[in-house]
C-alpha atoms as a PDB file:
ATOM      1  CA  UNK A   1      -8.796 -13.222   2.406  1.00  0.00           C
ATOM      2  CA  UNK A   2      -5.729 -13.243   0.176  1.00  0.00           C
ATOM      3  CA  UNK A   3      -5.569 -12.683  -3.523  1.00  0.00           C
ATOM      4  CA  UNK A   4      -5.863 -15.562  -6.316  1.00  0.00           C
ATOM      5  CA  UNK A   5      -2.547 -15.640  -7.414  1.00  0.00           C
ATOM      6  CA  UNK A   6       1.037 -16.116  -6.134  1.00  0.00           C
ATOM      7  CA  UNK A   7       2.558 -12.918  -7.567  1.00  0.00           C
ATOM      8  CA  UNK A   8       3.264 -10.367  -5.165  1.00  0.00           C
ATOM      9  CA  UNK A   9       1.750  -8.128  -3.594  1.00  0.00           C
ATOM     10  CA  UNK A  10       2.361  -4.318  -3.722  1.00  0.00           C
ATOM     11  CA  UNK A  11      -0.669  -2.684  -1.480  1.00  0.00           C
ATOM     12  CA  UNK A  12      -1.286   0.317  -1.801  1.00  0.00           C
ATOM     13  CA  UNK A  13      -2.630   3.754   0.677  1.00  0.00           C
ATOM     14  CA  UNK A  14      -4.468   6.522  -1.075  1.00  0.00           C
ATOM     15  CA  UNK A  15      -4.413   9.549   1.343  1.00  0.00           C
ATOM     16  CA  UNK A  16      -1.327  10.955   2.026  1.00  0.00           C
ATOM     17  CA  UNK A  17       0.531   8.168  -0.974  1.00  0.00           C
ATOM     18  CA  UNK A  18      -1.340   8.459  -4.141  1.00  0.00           C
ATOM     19  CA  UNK A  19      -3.444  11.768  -2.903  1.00  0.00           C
ATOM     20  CA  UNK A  20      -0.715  13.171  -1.209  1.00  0.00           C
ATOM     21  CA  UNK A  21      -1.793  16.425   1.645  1.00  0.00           C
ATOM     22  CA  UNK A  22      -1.644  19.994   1.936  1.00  0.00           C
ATOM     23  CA  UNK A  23      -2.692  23.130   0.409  1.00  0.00           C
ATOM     24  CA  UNK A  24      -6.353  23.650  -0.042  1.00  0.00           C
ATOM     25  CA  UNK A  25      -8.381  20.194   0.220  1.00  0.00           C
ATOM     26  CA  UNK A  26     -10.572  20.866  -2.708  1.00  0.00           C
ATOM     27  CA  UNK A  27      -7.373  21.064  -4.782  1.00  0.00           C
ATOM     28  CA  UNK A  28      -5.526  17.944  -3.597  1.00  0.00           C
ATOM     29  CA  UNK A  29      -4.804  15.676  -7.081  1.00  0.00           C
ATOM     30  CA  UNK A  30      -3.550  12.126  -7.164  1.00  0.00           C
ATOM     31  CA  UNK A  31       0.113  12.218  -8.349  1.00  0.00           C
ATOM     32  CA  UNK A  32       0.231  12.210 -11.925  1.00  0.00           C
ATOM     33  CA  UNK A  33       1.783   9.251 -13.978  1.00  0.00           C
ATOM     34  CA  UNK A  34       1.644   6.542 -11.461  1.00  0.00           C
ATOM     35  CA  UNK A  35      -1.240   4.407 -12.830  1.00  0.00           C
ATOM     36  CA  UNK A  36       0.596   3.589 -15.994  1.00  0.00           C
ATOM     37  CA  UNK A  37       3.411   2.021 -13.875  1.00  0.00           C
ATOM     38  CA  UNK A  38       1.922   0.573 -11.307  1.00  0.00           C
ATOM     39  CA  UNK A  39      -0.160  -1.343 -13.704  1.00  0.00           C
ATOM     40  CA  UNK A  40       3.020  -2.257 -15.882  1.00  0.00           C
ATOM     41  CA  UNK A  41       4.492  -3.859 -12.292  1.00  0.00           C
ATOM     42  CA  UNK A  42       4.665  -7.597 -12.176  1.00  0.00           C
ATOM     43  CA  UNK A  43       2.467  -8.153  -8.991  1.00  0.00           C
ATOM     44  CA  UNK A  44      -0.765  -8.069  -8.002  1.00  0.00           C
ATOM     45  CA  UNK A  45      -2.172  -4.457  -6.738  1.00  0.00           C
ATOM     46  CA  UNK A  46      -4.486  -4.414  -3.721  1.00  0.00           C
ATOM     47  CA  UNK A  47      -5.873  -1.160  -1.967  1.00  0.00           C
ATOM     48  CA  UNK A  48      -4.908  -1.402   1.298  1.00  0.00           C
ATOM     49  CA  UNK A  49      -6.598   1.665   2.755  1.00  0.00           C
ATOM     50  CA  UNK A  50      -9.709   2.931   4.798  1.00  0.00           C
ATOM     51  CA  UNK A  51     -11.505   3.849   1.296  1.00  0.00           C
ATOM     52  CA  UNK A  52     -12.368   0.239   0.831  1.00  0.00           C
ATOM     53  CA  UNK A  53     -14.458  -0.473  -1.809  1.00  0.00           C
ATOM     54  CA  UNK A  54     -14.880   3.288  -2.615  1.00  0.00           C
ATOM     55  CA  UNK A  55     -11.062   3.330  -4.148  1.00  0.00           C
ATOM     56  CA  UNK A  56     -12.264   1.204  -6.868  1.00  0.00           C
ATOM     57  CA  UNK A  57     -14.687   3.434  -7.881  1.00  0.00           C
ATOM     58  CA  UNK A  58     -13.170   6.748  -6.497  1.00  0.00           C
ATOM     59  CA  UNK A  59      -9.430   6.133  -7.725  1.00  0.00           C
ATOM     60  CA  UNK A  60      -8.745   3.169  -9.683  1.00  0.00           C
ATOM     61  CA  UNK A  61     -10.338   4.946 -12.564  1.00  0.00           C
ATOM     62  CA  UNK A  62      -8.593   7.728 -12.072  1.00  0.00           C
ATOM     63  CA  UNK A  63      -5.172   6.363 -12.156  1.00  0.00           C
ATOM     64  CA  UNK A  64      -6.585   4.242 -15.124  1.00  0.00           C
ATOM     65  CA  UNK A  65      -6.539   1.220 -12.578  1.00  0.00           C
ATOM     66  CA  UNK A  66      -8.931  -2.009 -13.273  1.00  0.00           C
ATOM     67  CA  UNK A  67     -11.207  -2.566 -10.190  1.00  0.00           C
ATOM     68  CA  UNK A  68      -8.050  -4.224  -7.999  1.00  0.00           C
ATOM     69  CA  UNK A  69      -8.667  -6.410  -4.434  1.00  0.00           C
ATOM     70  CA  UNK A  70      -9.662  -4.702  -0.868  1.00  0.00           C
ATOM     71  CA  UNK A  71      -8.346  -5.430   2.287  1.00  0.00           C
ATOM     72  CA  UNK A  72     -10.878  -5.164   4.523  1.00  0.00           C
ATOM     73  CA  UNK A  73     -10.728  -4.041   8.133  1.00  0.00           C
ATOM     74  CA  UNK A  74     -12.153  -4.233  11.139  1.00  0.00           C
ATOM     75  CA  UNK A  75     -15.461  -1.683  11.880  1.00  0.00           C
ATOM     76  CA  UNK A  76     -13.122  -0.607  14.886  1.00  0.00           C
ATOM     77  CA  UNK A  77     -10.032  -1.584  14.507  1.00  0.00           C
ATOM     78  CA  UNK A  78      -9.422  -0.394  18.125  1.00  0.00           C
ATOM     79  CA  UNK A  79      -5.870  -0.123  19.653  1.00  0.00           C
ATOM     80  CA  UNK A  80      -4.516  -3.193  17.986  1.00  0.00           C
ATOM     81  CA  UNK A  81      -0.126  -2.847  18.095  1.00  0.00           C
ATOM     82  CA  UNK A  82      -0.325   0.174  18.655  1.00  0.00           C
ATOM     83  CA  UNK A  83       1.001  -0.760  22.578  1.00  0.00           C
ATOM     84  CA  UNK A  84       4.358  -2.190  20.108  1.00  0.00           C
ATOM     85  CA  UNK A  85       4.001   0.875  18.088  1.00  0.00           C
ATOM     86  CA  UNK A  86       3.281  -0.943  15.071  1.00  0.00           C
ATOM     87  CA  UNK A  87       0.823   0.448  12.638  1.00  0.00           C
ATOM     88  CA  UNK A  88      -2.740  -0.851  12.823  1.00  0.00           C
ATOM     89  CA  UNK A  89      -2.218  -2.213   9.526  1.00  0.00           C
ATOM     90  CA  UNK A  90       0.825  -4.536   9.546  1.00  0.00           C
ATOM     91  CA  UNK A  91      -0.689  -7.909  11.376  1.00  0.00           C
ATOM     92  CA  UNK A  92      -3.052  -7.527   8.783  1.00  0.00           C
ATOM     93  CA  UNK A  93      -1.688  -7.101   5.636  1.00  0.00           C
ATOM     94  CA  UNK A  94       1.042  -9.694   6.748  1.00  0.00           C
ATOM     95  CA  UNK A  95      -2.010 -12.083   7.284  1.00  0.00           C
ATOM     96  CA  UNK A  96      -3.609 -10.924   3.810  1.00  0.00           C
ATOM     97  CA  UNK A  97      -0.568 -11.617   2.056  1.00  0.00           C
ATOM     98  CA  UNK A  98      -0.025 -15.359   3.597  1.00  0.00           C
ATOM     99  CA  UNK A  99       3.742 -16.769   2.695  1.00  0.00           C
ATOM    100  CA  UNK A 100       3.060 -13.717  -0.375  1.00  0.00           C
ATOM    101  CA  UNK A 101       5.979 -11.350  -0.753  1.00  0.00           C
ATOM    102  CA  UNK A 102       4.862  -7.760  -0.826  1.00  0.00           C
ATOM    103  CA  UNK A 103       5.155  -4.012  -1.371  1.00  0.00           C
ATOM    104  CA  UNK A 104       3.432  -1.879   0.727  1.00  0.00           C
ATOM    105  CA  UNK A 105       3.556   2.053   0.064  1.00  0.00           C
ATOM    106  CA  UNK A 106       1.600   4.365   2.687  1.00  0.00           C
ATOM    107  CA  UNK A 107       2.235   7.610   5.057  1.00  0.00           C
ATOM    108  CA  UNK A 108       2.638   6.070   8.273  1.00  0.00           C
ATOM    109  CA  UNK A 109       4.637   3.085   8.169  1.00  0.00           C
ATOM    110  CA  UNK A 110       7.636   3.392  10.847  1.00  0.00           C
ATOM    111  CA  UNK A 111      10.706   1.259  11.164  1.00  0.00           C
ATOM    112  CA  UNK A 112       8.733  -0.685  13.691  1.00  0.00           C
ATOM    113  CA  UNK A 113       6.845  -2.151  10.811  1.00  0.00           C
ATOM    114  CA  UNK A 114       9.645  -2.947   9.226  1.00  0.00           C
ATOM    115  CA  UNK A 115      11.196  -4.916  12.175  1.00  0.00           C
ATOM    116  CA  UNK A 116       8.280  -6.697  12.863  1.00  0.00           C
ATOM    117  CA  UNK A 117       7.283  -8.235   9.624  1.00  0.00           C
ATOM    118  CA  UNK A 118      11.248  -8.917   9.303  1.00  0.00           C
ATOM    119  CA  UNK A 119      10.693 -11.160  12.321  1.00  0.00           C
ATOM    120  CA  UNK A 120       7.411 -12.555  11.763  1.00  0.00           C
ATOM    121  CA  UNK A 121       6.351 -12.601   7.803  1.00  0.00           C
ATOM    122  CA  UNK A 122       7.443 -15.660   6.373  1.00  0.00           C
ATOM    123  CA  UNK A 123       8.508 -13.727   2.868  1.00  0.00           C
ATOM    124  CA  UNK A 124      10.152 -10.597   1.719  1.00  0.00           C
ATOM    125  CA  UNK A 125       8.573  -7.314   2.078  1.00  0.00           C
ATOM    126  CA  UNK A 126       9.579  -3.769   1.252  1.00  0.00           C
ATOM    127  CA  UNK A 127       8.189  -0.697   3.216  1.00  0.00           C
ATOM    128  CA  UNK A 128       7.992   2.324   1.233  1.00  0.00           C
ATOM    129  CA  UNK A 129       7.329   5.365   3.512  1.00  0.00           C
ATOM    130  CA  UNK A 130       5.828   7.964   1.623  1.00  0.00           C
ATOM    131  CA  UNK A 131       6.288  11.685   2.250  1.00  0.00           C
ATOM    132  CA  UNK A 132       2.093  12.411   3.181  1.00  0.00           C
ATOM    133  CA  UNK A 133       2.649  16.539   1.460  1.00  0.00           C
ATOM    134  CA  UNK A 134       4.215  14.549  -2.067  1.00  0.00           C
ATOM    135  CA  UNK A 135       2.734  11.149  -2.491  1.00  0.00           C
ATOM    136  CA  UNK A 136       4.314   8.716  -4.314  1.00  0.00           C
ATOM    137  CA  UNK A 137       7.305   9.903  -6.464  1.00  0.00           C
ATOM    138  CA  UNK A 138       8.986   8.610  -9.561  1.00  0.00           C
ATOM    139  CA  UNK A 139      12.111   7.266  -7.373  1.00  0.00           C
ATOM    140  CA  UNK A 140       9.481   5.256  -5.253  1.00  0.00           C
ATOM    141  CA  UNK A 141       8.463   3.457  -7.931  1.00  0.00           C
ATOM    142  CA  UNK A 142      11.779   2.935  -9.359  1.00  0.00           C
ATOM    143  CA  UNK A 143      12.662   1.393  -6.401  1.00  0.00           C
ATOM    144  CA  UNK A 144       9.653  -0.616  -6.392  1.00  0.00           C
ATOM    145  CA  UNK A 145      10.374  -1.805  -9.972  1.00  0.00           C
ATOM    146  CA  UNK A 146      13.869  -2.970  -8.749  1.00  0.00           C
ATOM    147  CA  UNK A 147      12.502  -5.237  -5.838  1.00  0.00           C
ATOM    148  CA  UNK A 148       9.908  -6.773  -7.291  1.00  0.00           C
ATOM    149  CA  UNK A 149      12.157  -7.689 -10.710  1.00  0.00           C
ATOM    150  CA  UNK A 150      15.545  -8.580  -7.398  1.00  0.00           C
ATOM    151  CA  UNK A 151      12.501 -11.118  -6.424  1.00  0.00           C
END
């Protein structure tokens, strides 16, 4: 379930955060530069996306990644929060992460997210909502950098 160490986490989306949308599909390009930094971060990176396995071997080299943890999900994740409005994701990165403070940068996070693991994760988290049509920017990961060293 959760990673081997007690750093934390910062998990990351591909589509729509590090391959951001739009334009013609067979010209979409992961944003440029963010591999070097995210690998300089003091945490431990986890894909936390519907590739699964195939971002290690689609993206991490790519981004000049090492092969980094999965979350894995259910076949059918079926409605889940979605009733709350959370995002199908939060209950389970929050259990993922255990008492683990964490980073978690993807498309479709909503201040619902936010609230919730406020309320009901038992560390710090920061919710970086990424613009799906830019990915990731610099100032993202700036801000990233200054949470995780404010830890």
């Amino acid at each position: 379930m959760s990673g081997r160490d007690g750093r934390p986490i910062v998990f990351l989306d591909v589509d729509g955060t590090l391959l951001p949308f739009g334009g013609d599909p067979a010209a979409r390009r992961l944003v440029a530069g963010v591999g070097v930094r995210l690998a300089a971060m003091p945490c431990e990176l986890v894909w936390a996306t519907t590739w699964g396995e195939d971002a290690n071997t689609g993206i991490s080299p790519r981004l000049g990644l090492p092969r980094l943890p999965v979350v894995t999900w259910e076949a059918d994740p079926g409605p889940g929060d979605h009733g709350l409005g959370l995002h199908w994701k939060t209950r389970g990165l929050a259990t993922w992460a255990g008492t683990r403070p964490f980073v978690w940068l993807d498309d479709e996070l909503t201040t619902l997210d936010s609230d919730w693991l406020r309320n009901y994760h038992p560390a710090p988290t920061l919710l970086e909502h990424i613009d799906p049509h830019e990915g990731v920017t610099p100032q993202t990961l700036t801000a990233v950098e200054s949470w995780l060293h404010d830890l």
